[in-house]
Protein backbone atom coordinates (compact mmCIF):
# COMPACT_ATOMS: atom_id res chain seq x y z
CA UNK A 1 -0.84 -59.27 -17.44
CA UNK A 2 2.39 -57.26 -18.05
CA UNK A 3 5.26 -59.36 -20.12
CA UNK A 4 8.19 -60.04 -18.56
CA UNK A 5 9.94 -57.22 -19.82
CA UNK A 6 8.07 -54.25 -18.77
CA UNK A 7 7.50 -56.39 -15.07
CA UNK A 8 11.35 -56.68 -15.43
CA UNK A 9 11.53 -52.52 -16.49
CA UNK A 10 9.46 -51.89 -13.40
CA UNK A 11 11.34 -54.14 -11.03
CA UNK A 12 14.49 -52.19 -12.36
CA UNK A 13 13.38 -48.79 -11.91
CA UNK A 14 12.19 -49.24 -8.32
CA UNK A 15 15.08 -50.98 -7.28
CA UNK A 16 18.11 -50.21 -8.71
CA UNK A 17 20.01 -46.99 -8.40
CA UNK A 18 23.33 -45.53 -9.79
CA UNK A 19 24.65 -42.64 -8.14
CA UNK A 20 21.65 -42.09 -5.95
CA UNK A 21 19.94 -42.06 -9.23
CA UNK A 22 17.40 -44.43 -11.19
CA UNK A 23 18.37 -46.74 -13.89
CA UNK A 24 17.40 -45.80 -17.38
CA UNK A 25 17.11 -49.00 -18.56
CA UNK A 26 18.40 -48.45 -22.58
CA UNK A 27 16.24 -50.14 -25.02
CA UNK A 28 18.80 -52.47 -26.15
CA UNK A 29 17.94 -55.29 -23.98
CA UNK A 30 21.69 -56.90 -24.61
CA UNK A 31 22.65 -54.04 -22.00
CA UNK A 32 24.60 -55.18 -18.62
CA UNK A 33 23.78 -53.93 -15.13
CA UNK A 34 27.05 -54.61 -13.79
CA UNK A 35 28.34 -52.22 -17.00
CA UNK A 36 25.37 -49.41 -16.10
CA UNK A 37 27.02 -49.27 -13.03
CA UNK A 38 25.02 -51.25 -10.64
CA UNK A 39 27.25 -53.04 -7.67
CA UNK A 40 27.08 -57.10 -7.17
CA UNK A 41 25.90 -56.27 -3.97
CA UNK A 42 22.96 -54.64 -5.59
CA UNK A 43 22.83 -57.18 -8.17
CA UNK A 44 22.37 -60.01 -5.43
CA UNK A 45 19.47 -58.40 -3.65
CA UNK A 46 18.24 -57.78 -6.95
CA UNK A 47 18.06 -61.33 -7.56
CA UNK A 48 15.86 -61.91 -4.84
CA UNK A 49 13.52 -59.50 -5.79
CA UNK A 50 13.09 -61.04 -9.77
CA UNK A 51 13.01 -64.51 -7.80
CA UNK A 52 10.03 -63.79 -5.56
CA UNK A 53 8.30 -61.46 -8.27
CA UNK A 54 8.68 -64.48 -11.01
CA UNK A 55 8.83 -67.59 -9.03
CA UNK A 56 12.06 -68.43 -10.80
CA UNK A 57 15.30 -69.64 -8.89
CA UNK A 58 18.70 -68.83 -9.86
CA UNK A 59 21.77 -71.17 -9.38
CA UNK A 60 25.16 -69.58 -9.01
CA UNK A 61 26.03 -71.00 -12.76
CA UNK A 62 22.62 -69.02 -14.02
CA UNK A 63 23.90 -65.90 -12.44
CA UNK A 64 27.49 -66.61 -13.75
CA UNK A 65 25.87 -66.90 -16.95
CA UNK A 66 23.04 -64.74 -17.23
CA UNK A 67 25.27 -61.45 -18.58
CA UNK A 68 22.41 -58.85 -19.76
CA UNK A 69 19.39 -58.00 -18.98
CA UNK A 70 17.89 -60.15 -22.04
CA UNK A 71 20.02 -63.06 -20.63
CA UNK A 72 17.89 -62.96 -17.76
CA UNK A 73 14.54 -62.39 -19.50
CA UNK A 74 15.19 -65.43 -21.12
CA UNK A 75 15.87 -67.05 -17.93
CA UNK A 76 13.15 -66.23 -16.38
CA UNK A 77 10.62 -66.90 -19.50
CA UNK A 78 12.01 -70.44 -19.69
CA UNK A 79 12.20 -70.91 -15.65
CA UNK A 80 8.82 -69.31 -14.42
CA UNK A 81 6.57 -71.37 -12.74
């Protein structure tokens, strides 16, 4: 089975866009979304998608809290059921 990042690389490219254009997700993991340019719209329907695909719920102080996209592979690592 993939590991959570490339899942979480995959999940990424096929649903978030900048610009009409895919995210190039940079290979420093510490990167934000909200920084790349991605709305909190986005982000929020995002959220849903990384919930269903990991099992893993998010309570608004996770996603106050989770600020990069290795905050939230950590998240979902320790949270996965």
């Amino acid at each position: 089975m993939a590991s959570t990042v490339e899942r979480l690389r995959t999940l990424i490219a096929e649903n978030l866009e900048v610009d009409g254009q895919p995210i190039n997700l940079p290979d420093d993991l510490n990167a934000s979304l909200l920084e790349a340019g991605v709305s909190s719209m986005e982000l929020v329907a995002f959220g849903r998608v990384v919930s269903r695909e990991f099992n893993v719920a998010f309570s608004p102080e996770d996603c106050a809290n989770i600020n990069s996209v290795q905050g939230l592979i950590e998240h979902i690592d320790s949270h996965a059921g």
